[in-house]
Protein backbone atom coordinates (compact mmCIF):
# COMPACT_ATOMS: atom_id res chain seq x y z
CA UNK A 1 -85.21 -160.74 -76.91
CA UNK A 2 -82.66 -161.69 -73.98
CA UNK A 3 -79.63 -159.80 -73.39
CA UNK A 4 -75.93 -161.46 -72.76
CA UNK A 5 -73.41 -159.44 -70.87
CA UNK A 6 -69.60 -160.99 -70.43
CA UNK A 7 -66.84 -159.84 -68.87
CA UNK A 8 -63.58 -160.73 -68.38
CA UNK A 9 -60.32 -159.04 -66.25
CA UNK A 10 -57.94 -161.99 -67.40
CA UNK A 11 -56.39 -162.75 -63.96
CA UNK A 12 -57.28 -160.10 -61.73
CA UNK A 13 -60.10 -160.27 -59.65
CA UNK A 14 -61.89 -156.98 -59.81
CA UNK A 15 -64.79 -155.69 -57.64
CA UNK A 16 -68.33 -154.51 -59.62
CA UNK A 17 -71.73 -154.23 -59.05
CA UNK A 18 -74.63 -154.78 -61.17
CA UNK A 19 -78.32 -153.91 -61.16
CA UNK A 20 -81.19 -155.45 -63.14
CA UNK A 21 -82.90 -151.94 -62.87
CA UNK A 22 -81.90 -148.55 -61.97
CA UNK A 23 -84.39 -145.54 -62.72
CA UNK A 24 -87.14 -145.60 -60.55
CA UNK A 25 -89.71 -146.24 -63.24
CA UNK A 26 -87.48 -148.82 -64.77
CA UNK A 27 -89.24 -151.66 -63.59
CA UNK A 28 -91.82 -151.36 -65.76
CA UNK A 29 -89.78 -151.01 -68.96
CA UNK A 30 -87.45 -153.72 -68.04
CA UNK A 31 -90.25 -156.53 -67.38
CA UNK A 32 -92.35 -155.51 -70.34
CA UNK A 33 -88.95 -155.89 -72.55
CA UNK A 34 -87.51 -158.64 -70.80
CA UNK A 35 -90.11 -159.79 -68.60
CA UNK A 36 -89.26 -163.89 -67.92
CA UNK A 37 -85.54 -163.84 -65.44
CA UNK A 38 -82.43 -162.95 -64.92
CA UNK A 39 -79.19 -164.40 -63.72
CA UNK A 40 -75.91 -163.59 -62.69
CA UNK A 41 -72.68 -165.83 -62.81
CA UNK A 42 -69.36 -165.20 -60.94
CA UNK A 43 -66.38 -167.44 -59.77
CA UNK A 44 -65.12 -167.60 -56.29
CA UNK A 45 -61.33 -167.19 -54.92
CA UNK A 46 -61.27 -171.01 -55.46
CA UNK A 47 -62.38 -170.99 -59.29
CA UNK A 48 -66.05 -172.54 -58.41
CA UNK A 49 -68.96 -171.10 -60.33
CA UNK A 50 -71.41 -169.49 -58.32
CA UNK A 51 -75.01 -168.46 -59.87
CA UNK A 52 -77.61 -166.29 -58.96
CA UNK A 53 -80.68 -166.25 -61.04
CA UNK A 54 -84.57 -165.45 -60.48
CA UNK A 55 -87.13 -166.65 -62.86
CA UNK A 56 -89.82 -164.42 -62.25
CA UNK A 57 -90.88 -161.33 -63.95
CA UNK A 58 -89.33 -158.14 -62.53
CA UNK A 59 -92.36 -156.15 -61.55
CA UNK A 60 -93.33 -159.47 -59.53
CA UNK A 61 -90.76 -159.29 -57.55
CA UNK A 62 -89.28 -155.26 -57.42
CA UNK A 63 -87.03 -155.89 -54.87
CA UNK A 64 -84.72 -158.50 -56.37
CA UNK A 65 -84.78 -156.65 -59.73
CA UNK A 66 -83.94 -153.23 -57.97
CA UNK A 67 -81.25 -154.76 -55.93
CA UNK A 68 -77.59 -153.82 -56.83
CA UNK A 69 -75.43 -156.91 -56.28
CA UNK A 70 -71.57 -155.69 -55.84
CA UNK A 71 -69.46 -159.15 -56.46
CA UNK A 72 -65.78 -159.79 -57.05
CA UNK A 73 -64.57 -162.23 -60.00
CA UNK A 74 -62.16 -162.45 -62.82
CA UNK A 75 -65.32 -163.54 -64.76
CA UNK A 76 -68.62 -162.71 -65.17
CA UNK A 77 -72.18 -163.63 -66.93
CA UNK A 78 -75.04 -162.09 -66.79
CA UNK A 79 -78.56 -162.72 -68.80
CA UNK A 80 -81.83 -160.81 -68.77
CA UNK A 81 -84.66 -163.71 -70.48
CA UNK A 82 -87.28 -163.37 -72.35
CA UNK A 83 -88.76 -167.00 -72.78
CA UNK A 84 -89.34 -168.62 -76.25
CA UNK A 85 -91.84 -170.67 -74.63
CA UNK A 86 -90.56 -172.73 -72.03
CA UNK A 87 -91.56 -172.15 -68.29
CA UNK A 88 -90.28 -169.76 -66.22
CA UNK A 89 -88.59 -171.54 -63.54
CA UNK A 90 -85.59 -171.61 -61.90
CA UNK A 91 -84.14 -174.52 -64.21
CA UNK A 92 -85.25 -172.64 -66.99
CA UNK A 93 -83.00 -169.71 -65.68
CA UNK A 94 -79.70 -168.73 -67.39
CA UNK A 95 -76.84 -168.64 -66.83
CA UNK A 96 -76.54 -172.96 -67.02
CA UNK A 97 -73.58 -174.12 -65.36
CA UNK A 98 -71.69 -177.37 -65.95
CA UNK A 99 -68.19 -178.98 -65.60
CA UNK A 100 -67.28 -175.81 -63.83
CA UNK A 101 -68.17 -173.62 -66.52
CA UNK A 102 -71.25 -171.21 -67.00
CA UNK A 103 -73.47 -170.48 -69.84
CA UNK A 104 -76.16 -168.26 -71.49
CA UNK A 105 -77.61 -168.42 -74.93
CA UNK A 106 -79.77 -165.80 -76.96
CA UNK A 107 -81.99 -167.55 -79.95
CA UNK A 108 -84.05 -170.48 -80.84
CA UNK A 109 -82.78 -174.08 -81.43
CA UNK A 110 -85.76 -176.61 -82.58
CA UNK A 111 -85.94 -179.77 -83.32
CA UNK A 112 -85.38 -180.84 -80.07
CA UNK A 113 -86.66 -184.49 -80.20
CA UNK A 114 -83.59 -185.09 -82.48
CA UNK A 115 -81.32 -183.05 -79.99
CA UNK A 116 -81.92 -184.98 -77.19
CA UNK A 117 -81.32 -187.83 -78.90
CA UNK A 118 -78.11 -187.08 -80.01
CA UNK A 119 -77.56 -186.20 -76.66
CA UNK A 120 -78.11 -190.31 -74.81
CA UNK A 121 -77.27 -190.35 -71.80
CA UNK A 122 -76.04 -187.22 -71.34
CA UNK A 123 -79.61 -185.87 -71.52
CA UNK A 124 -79.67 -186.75 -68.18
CA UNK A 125 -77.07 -183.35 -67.27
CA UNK A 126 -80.35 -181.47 -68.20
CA UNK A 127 -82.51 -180.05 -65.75
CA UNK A 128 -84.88 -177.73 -67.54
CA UNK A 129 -86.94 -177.10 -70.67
CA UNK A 130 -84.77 -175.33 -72.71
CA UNK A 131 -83.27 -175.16 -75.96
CA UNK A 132 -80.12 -173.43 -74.44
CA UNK A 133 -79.20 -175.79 -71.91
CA UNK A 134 -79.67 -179.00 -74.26
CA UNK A 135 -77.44 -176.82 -76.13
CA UNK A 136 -74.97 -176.31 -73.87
CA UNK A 137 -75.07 -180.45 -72.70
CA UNK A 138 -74.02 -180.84 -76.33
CA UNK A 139 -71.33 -178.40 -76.05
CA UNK A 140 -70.10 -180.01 -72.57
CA UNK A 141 -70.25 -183.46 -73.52
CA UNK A 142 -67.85 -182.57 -77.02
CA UNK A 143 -65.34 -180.56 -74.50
CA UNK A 144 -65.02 -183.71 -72.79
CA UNK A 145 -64.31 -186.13 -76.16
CA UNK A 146 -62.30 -183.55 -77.58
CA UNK A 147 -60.31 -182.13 -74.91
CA UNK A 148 -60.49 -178.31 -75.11
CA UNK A 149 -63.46 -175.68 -75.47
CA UNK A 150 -62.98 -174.41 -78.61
CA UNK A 151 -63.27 -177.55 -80.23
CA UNK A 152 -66.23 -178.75 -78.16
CA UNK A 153 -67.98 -175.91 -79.38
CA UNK A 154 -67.13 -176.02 -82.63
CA UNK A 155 -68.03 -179.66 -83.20
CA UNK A 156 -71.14 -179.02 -80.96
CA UNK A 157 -72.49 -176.37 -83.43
CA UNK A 158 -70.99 -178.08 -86.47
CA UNK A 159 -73.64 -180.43 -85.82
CA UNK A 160 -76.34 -177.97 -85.07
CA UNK A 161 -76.12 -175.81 -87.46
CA UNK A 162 -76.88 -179.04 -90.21
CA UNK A 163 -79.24 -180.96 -88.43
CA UNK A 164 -81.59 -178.97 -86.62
CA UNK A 165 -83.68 -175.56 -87.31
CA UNK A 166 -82.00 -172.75 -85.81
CA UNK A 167 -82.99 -169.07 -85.87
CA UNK A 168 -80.12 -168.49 -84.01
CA UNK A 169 -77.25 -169.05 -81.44
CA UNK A 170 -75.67 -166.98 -79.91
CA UNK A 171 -73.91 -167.73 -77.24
CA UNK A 172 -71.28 -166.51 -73.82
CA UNK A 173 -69.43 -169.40 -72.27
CA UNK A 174 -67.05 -168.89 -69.38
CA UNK A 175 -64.58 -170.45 -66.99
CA UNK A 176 -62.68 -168.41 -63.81
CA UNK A 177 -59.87 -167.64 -66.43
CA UNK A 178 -61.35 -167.61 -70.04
CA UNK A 179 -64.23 -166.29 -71.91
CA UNK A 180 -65.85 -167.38 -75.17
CA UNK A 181 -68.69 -166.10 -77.57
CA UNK A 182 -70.39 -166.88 -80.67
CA UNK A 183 -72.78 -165.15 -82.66
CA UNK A 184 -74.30 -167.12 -85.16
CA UNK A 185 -75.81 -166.42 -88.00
CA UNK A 186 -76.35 -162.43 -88.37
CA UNK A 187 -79.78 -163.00 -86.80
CA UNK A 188 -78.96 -160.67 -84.11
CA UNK A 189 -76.22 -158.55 -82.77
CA UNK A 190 -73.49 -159.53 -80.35
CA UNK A 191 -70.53 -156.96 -79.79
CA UNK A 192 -67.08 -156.62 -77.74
CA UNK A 193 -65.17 -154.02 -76.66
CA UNK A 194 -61.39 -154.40 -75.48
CA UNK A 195 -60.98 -151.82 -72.37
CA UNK A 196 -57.42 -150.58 -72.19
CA UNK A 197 -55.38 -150.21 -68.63
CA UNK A 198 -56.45 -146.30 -67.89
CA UNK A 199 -59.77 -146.25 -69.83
CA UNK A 200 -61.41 -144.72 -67.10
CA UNK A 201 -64.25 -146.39 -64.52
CA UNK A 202 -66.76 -148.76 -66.80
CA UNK A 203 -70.13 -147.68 -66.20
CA UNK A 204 -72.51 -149.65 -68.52
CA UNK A 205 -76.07 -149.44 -69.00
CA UNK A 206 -78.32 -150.84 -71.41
CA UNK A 207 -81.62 -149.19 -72.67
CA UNK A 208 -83.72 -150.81 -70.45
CA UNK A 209 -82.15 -149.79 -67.52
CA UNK A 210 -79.52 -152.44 -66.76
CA UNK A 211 -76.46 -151.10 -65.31
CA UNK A 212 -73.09 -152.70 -64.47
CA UNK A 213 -70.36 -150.21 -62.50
CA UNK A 214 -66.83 -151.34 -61.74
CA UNK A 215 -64.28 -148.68 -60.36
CA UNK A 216 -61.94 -151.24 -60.12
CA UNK A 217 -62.05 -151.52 -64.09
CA UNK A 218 -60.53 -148.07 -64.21
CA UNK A 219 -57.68 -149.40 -63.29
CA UNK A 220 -57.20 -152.62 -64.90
CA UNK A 221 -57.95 -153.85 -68.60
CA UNK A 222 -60.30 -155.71 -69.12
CA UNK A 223 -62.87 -157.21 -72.41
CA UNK A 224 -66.77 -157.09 -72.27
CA UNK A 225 -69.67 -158.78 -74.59
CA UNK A 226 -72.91 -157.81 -74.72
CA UNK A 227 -75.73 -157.64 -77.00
CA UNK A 228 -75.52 -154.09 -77.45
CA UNK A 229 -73.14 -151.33 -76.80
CA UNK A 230 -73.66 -150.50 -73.74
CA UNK A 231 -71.76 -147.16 -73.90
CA UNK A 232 -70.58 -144.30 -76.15
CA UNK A 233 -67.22 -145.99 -76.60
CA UNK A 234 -66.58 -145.79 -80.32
CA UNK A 235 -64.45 -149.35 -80.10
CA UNK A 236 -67.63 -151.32 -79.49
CA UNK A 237 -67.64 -153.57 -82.65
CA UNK A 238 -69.81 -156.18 -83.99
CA UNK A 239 -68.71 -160.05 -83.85
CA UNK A 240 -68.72 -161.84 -87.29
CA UNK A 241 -71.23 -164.03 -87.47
CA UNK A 242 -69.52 -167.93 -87.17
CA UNK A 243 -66.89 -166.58 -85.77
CA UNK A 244 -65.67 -167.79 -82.31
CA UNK A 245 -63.84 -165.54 -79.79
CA UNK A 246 -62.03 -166.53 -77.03
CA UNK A 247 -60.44 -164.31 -74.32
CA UNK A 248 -57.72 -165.84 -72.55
CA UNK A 249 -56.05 -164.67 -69.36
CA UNK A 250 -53.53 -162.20 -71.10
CA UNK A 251 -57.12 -160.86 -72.31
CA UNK A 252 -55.69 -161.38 -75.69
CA UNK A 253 -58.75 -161.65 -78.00
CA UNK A 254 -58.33 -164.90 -80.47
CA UNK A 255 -61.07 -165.14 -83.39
CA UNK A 256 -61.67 -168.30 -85.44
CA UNK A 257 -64.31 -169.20 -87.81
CA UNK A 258 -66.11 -172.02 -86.86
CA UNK A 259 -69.34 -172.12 -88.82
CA UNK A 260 -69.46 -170.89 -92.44
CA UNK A 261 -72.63 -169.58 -94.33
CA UNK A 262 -76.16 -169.76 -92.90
CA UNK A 263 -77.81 -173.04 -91.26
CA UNK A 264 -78.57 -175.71 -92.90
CA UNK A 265 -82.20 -175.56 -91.86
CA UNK A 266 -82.38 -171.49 -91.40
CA UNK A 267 -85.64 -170.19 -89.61
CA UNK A 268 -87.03 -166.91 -89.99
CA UNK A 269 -88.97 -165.20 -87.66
CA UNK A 270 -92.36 -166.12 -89.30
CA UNK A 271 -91.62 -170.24 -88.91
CA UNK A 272 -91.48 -169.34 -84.89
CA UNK A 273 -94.56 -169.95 -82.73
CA UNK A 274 -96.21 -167.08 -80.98
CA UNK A 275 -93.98 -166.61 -78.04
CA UNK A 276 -90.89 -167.98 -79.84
CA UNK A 277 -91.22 -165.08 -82.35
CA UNK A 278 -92.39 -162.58 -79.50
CA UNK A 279 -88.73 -163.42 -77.89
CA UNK A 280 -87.09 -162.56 -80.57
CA UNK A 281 -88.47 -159.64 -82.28
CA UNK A 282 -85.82 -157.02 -82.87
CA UNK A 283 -88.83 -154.18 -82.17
CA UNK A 284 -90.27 -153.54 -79.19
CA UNK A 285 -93.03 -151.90 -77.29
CA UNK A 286 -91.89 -149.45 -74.53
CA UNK A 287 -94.51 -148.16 -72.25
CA UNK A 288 -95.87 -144.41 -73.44
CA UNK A 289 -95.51 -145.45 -77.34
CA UNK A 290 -91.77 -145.35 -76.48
CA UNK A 291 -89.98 -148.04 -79.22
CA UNK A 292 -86.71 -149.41 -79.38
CA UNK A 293 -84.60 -151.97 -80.68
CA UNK A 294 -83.97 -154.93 -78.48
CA UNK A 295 -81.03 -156.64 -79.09
């Protein structure tokens, strides 16, 4: 299933670099787990998004997935896909960005016919296939009505959450100052972990190979996201499912409960298609009978 990855240094713009892969046989595992994109989200000295994002399968193209990409920000996004069906292309690509703010989404939303016409003209914001960014349209267009993020959202996924399917959402949405995240339901994992001034360098790495490095961090506090720990820090804890974080620029972590009990129209992994349910599958095959669990 896709990976999410947030980070946040409240104010500060800190220096770190990432890399889809990093052992040399890497590539191999990576693609076969993940094998559809990946994307990478910063914010320049200005506060403008800026994405990077490749839709093609890593072993297709080893030297953008062996890269290491060193970029400064106060936030960052990062997503590794695995499709649920829709084409890999560039539109298709997370992170999404919109109204200055960035995006990426693990799960499956259907019902999409109904979506997109809740969505009128603002449909037209959309440039891919996907669940995720029809999603996040929905989520933009509320922040507008509304008048602040956290109550886009919630209304957003209020209205999900009773009138379409959903397997599940969760999701990483950030600005140049703020960071938010939702898992929803208890489908699959999403965690945080507060870094304290002093914690020492962050040097996170995911199982397949994934690696984000910050010296910089050492220094300075700062909170991460991701969809599993990506370290042997014993503070890594899980999100409660309908509950909304938000990170603000004192990196004070807020939690509200937005979304209460399961969807109204709950899918389980057997109601997904073929590739929906491949995307999602907590258990995966590793190359040499190697298994783990993707989250």
């Amino acid at each position: 299933m896709c990976r999410l990855f947030g980070l946040t240094a409240g104010e500060v713009r800190v220096k770190a670099t990432f890399g889809l892969l990093d052992a040399s046989d890497s590539i191999a595992v990576q693609s076969h787990v993940n094998p559809d994109g990946t994307g990478l989200g910063t914010f320049d000295e200005l506060g403008r998004p800026l994405v990077e994002k490749q839709p093609l399968a890593a072993w297709n193209d080893p030297t953008f997935a062996a890269e290491a990409r060193e970029r400064e920000s106060t936030t960052f996004i990062a997503h590794v896909r695995h499709t649920s069906g829709s084409a890999l292309t560039t539109a298709n690509t997370h992170p999404f960005e919109m109204d200055g703010r960035l995006f990426a989404h693990n799960g499956v939303v259907e019902g999409l016919d109904t979506l997109e016409e809740h969505l009128g003209d603002d449909l037209a914001r959309v440039k891919g296939d996907t669940d995720s960014e029809r999603v996040f349209a929905l989520i933009t267009r509320e922040i507008a009505r509304v008048g602040d993020v956290a109550g886009g959202v919630t209304t957003a996924l209020r209205w999900v959450a009773g009138e379409l399917p959903v397997y599940a959402v969760n999701i990483v949405l950030t600005t140049a100052t703020d960071l938010w995240a939702l898992r929803y339901p208890e489908t699959h994992d999403l965690l945080l972990l507060e870094r304290a001034r002093g914690a020492g360098a962050l040097e996170h790495r995911s199982r397949a190979g994934t690696r984000v490095r910050s010296g910089e961090l050492g220094v300075h506090p700062s909170v991460v996201i991701a969809s599993e720990p990506l370290d042997d820090d014993d503070r890594w804890r899980s999100l409660e499912p309908g509950v909304l974080v938000h990170v603000g620029p004192d990196l004070r972590v807020r939690e509200h409960e937005i979304l209460v009990g399961a969807p109204r129209h709950q899918l389980t992994i057997d109601d997904l298609t073929g590739v929906a349910a491949a995307s999602q599958s907590r258990h995966t095959a590793w190359p040499n009978d190697r298994r783990t669990t993707a989250e």
